[in-house]
C-alpha atoms as a PDB file:
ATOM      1  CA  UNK A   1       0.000   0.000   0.000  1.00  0.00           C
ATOM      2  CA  UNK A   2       2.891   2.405   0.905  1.00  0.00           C
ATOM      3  CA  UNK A   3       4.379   1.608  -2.482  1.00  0.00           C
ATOM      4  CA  UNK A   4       1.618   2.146  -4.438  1.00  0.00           C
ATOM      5  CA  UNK A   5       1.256   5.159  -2.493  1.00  0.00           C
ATOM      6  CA  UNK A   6       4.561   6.504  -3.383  1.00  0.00           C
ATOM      7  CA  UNK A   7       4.206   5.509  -6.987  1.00  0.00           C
ATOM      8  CA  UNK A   8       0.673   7.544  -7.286  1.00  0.00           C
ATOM      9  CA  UNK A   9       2.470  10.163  -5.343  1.00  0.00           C
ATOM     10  CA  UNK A  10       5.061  10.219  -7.936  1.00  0.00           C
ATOM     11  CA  UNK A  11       2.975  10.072 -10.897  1.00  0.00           C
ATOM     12  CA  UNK A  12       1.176  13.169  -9.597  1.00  0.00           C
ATOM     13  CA  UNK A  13       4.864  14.737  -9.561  1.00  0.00           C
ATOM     14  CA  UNK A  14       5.571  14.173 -12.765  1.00  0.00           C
ATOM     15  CA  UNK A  15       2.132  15.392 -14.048  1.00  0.00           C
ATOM     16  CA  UNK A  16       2.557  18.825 -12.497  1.00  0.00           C
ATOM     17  CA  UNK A  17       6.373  18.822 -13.413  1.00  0.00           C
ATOM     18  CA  UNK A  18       5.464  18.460 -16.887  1.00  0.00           C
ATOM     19  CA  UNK A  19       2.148  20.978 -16.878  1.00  0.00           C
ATOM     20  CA  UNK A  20       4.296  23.391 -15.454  1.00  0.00           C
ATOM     21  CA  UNK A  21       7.353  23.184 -18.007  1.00  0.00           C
ATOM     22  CA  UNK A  22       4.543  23.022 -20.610  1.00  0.00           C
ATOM     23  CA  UNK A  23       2.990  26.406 -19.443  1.00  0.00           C
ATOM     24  CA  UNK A  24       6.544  27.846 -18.703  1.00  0.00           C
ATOM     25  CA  UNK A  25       7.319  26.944 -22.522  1.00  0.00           C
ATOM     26  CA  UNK A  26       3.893  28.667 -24.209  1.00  0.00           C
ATOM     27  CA  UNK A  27       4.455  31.779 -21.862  1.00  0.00           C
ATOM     28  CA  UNK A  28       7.886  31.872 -23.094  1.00  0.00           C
ATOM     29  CA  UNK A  29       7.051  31.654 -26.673  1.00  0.00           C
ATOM     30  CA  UNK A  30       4.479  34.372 -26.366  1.00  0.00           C
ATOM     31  CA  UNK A  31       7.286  36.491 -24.755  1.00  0.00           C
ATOM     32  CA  UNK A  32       9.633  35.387 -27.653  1.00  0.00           C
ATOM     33  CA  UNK A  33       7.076  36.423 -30.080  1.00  0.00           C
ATOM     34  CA  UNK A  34       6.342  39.555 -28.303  1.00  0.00           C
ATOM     35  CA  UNK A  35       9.615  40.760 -28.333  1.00  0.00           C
ATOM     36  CA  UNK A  36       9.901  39.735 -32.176  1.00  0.00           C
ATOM     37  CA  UNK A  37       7.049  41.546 -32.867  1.00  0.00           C
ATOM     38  CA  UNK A  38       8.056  44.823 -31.042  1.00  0.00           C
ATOM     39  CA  UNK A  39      11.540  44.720 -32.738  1.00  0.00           C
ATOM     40  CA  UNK A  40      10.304  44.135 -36.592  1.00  0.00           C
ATOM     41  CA  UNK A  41       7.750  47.367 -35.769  1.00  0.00           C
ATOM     42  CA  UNK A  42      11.093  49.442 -34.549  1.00  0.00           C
ATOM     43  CA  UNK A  43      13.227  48.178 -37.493  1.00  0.00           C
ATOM     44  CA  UNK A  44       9.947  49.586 -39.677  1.00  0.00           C
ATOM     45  CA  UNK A  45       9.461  52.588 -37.666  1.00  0.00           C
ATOM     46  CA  UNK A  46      13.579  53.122 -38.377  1.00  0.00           C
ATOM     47  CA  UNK A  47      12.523  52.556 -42.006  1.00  0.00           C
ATOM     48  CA  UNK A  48       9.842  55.145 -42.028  1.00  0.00           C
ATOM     49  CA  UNK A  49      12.245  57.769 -40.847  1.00  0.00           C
ATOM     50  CA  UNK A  50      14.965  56.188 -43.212  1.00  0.00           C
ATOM     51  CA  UNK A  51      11.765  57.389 -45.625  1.00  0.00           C
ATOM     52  CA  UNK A  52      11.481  60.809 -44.441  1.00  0.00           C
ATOM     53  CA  UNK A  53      14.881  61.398 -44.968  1.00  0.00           C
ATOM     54  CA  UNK A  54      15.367  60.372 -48.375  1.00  0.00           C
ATOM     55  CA  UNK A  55      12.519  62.629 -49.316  1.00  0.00           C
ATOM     56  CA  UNK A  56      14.169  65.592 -47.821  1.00  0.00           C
ATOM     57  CA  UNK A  57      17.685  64.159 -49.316  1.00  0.00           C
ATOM     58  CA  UNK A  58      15.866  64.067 -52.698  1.00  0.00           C
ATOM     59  CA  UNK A  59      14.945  67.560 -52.337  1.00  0.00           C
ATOM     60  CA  UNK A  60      18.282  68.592 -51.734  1.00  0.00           C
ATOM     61  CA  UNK A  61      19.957  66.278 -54.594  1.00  0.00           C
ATOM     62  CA  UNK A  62      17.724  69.041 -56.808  1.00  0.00           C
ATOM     63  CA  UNK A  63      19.286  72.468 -55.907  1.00  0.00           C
ATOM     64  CA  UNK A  64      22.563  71.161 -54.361  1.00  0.00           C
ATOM     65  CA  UNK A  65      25.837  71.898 -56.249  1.00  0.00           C
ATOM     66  CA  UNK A  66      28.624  69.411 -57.542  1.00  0.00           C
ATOM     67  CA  UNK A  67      30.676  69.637 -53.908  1.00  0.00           C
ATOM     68  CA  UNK A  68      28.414  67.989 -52.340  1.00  0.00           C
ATOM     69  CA  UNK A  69      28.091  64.819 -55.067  1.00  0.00           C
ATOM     70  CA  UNK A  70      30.957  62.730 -53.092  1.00  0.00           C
ATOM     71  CA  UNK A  71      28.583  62.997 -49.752  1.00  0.00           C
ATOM     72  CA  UNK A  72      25.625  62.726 -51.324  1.00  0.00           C
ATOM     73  CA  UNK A  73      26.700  59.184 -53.240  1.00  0.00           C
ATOM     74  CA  UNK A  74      28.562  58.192 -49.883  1.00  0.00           C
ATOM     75  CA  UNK A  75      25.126  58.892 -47.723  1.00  0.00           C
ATOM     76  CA  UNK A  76      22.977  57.168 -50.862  1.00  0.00           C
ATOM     77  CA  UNK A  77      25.209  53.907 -50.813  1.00  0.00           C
ATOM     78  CA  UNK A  78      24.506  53.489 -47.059  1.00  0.00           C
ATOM     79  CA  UNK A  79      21.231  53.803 -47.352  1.00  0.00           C
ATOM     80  CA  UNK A  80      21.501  51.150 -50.340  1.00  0.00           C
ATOM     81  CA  UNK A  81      23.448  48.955 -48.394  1.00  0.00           C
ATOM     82  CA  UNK A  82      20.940  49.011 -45.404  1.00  0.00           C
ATOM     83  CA  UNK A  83      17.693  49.068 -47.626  1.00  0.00           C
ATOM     84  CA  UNK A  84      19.520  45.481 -49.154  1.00  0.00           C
ATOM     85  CA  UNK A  85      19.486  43.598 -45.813  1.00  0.00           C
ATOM     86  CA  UNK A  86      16.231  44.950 -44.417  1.00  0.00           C
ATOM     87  CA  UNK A  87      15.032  43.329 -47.786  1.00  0.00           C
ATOM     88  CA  UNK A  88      17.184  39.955 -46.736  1.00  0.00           C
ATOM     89  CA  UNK A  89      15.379  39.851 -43.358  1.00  0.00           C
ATOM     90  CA  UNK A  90      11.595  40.445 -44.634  1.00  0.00           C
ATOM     91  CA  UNK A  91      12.739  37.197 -46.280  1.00  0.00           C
ATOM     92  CA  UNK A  92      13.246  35.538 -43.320  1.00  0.00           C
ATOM     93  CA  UNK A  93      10.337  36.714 -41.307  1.00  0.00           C
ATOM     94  CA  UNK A  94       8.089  35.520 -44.637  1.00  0.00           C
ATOM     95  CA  UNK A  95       9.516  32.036 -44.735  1.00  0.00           C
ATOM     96  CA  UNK A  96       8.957  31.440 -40.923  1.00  0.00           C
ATOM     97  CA  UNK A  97       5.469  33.610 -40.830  1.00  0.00           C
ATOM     98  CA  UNK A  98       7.249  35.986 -38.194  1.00  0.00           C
ATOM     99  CA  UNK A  99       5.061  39.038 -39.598  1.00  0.00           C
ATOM    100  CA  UNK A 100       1.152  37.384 -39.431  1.00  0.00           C
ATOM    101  CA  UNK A 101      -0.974  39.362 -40.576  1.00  0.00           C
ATOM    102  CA  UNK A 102       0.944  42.575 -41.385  1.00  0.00           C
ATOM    103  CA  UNK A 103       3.074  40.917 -43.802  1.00  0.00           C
ATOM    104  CA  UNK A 104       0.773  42.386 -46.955  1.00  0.00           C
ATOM    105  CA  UNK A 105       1.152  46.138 -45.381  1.00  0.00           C
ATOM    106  CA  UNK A 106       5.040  45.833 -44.546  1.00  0.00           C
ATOM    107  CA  UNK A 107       5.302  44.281 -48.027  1.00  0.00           C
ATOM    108  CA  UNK A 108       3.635  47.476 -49.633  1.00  0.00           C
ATOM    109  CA  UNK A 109       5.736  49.938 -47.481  1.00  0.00           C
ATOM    110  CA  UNK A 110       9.016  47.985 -47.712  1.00  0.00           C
ATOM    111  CA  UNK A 111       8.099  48.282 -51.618  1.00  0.00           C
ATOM    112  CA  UNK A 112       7.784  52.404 -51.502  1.00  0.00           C
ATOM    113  CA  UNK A 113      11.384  52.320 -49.403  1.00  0.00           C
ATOM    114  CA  UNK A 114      12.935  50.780 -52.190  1.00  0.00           C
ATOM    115  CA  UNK A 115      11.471  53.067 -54.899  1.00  0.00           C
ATOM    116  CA  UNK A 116      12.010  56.157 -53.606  1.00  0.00           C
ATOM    117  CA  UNK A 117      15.857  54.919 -53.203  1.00  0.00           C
ATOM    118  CA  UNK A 118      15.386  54.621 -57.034  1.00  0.00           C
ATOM    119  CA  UNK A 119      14.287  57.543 -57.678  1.00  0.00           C
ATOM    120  CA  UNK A 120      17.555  58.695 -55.224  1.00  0.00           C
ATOM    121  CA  UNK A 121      19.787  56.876 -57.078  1.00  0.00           C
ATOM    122  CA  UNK A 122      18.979  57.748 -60.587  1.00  0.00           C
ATOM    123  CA  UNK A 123      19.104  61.409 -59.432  1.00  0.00           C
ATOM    124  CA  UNK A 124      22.433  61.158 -58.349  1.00  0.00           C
ATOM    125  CA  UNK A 125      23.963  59.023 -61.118  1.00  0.00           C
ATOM    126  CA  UNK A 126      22.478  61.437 -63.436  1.00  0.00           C
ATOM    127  CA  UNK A 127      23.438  64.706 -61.363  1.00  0.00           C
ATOM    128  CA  UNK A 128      26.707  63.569 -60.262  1.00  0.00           C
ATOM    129  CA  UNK A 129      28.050  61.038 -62.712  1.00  0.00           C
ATOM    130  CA  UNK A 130      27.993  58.511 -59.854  1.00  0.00           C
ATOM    131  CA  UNK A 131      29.990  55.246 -60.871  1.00  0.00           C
ATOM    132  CA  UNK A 132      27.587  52.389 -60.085  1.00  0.00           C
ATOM    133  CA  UNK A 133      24.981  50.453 -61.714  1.00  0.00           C
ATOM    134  CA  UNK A 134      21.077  50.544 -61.317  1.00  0.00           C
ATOM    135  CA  UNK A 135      19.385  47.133 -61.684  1.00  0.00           C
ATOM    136  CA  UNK A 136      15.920  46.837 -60.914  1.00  0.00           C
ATOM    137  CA  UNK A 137      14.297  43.273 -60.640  1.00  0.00           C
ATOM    138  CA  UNK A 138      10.512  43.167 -61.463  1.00  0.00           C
ATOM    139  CA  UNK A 139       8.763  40.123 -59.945  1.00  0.00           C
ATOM    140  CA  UNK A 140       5.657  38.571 -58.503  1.00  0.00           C
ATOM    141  CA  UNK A 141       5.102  38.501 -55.108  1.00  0.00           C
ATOM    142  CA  UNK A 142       2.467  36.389 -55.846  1.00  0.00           C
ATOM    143  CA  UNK A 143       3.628  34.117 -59.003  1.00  0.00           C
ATOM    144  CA  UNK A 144       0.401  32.177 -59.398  1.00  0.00           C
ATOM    145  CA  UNK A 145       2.359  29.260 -61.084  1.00  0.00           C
ATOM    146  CA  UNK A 146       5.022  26.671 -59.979  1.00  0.00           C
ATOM    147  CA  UNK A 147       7.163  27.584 -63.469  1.00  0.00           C
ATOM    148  CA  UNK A 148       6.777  31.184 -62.630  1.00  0.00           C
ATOM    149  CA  UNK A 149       7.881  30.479 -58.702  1.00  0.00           C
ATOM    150  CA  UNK A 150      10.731  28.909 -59.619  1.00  0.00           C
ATOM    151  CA  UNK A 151      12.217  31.195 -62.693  1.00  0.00           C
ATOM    152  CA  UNK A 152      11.847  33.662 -59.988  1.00  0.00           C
ATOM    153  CA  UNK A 153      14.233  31.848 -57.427  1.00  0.00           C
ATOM    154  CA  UNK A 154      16.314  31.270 -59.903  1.00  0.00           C
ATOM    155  CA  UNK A 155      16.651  34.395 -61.088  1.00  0.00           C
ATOM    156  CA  UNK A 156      16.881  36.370 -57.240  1.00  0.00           C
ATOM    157  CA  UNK A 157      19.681  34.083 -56.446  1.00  0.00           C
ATOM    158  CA  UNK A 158      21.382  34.935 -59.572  1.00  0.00           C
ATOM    159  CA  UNK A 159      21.248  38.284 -58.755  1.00  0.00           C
ATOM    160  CA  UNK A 160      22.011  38.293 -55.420  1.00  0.00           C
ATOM    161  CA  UNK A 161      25.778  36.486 -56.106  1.00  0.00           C
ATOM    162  CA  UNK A 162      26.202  39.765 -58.047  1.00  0.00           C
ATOM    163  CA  UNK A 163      25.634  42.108 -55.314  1.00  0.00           C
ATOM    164  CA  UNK A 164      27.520  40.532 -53.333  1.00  0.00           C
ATOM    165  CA  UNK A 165      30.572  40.426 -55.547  1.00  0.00           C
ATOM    166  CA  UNK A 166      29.867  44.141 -56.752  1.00  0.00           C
ATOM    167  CA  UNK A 167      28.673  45.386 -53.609  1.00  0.00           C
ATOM    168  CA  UNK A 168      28.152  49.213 -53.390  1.00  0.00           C
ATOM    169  CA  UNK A 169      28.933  48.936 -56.994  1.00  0.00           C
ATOM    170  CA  UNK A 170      25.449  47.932 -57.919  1.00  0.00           C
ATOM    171  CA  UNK A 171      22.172  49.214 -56.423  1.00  0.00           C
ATOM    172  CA  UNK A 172      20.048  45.754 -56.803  1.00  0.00           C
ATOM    173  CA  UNK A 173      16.399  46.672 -56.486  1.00  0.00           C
ATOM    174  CA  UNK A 174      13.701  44.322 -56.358  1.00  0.00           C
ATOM    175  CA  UNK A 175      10.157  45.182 -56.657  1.00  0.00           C
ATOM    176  CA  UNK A 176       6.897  43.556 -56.968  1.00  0.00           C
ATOM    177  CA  UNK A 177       4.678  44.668 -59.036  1.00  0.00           C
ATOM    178  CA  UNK A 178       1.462  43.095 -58.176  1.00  0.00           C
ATOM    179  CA  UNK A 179       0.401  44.943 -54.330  1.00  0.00           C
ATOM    180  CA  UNK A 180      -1.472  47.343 -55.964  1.00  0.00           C
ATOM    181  CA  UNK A 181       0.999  50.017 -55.557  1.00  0.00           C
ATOM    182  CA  UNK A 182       0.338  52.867 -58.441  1.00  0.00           C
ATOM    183  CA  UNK A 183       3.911  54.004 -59.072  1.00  0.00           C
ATOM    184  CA  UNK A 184       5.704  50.562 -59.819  1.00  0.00           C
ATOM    185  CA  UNK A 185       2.233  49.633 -62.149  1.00  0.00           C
ATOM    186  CA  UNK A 186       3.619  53.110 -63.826  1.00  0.00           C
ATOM    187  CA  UNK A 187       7.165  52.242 -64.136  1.00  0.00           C
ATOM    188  CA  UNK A 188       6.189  48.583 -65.236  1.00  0.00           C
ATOM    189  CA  UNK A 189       3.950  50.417 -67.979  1.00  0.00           C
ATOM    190  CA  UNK A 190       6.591  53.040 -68.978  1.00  0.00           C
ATOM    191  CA  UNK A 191       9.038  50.186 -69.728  1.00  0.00           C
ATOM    192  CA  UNK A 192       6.143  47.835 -71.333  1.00  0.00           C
ATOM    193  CA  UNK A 193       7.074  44.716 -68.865  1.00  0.00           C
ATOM    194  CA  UNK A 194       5.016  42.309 -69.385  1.00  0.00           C
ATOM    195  CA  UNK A 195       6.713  38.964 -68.256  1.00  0.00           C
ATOM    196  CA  UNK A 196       8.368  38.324 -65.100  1.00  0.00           C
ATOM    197  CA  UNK A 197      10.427  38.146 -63.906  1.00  0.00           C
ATOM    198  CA  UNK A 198      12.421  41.116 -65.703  1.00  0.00           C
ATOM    199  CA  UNK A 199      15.778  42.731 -64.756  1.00  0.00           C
ATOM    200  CA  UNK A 200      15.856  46.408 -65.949  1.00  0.00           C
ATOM    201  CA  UNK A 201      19.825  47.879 -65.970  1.00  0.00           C
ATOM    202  CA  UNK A 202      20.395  51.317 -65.106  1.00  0.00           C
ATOM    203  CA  UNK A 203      16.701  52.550 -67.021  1.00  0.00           C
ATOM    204  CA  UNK A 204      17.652  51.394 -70.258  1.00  0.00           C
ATOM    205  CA  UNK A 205      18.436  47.458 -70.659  1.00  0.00           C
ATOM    206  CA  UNK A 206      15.585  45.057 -70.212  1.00  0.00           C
ATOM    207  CA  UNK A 207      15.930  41.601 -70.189  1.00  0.00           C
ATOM    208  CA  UNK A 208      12.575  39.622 -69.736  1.00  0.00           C
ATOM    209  CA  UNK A 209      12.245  36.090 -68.575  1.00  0.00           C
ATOM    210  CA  UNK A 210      15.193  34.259 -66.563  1.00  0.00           C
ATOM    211  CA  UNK A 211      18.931  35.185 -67.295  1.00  0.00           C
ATOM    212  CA  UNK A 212      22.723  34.126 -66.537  1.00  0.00           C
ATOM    213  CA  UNK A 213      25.209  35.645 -64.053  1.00  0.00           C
ATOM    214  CA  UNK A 214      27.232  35.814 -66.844  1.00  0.00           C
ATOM    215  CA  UNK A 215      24.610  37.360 -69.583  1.00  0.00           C
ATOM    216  CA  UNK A 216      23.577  39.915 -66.777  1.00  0.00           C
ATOM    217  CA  UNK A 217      27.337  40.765 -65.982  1.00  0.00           C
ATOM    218  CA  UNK A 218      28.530  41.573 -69.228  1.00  0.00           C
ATOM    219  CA  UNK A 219      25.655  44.216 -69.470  1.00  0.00           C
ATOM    220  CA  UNK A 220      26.985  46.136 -66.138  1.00  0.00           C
END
């Protein structure tokens, strides 16, 4: 009797053991997520001001004269480089659903960072004679087809190895065309793109469809 006692005893032990490491374990993942969510709203809210700035910066590219080309490149090329791994990490937080149900919005806004860089950069190679290459990639967010999917992943890894072996060399922009976002549907009409994905170099190249790191090179 005292045995069985004990072994009920312990059984009863082990249940609350285990009910409390399982309720330690969801509290800590809601913490986890918590903090995950606070920190991808800050690196946003960062972005937003990033925003802000380039608008003002763009204003200034207008009526600013030629001694200030060598800062404004420098300052451009930062916010380039920055722009590139925010872009790395929305990848990230997409593949593991980090973002829920704000991923659409961030998406859209993320998308408007990256074209008003654009607008930035073409400004300043134009202004300034800045040495680097513009290369816009025009995809789906939302391919719609396995063939499409996968030209696509093809294609952004291609590109990728070429910003990272050109670095501030070449301002890689990708941008989706289909979240209903007014200015890209213009530029995608201006340039009459209508396959993806497409690689535009520096406003005046356009090569439809899925290319080479070695096609893509020799045209940069």
């Amino acid at each position: 009797m005292v045995k069985e006692r004990n072994e009920k005893s312990a059984l009863w032990k082990a249940l609350v053991l285990t009910l409390v490491m399982f309720f330690i374990g969801m509290s800590l993942g809601f913490f986890i997520e918590y903090l995950r969510g606070n920190s991808i709203k800050e690196d946003y809210v960062d972005l937003e001001f990033e925003l802000l700035d380039s608008n003002l910066r763009y204003s200034f590219y207008q009526i600013m004269g030629e001694d200030f080309c060598d800062i404004a490149i420098e300052d451009n090329l930062r916010f380039s480089d920055r722009i590139y791994e925010e872009g790395k990490k929305i990848d990230v937080y997409e593949k593991f659903n980090r973002l829920g149900d704000r991923l659409l919005e961030e998406k859209k806004r993320y998308a408007l960072l990256k074209t008003e860089f654009w607008l930035n950069s073409i400004l300043l190679k134009d202004k300034c004679g800045a040495d680097y290459d513009i290369l816009i990639y025009f995809y789906l967010d939302n391919p719609g087809s396995s063939d499409v999917e996968q030209k696509q992943k093809v294609q952004s890894n291609i590109l990728g190895k070429l910003k990272e072996k050109y670095g501030s060399d070449l301002m890689l922009i990708p941008l989706p065309v289909d979240l209903e976002l007014s200015v890209i549907g213009a530029f995608v009409k201006l340039h009459d793109i209508d396959e993806f994905p497409t690689v535009l170099i520096n406003d005046a190249i356009k090569l439809e469809g899925l290319h080479s790191l070695e096609e893509i090179e020799k045209l940069i």
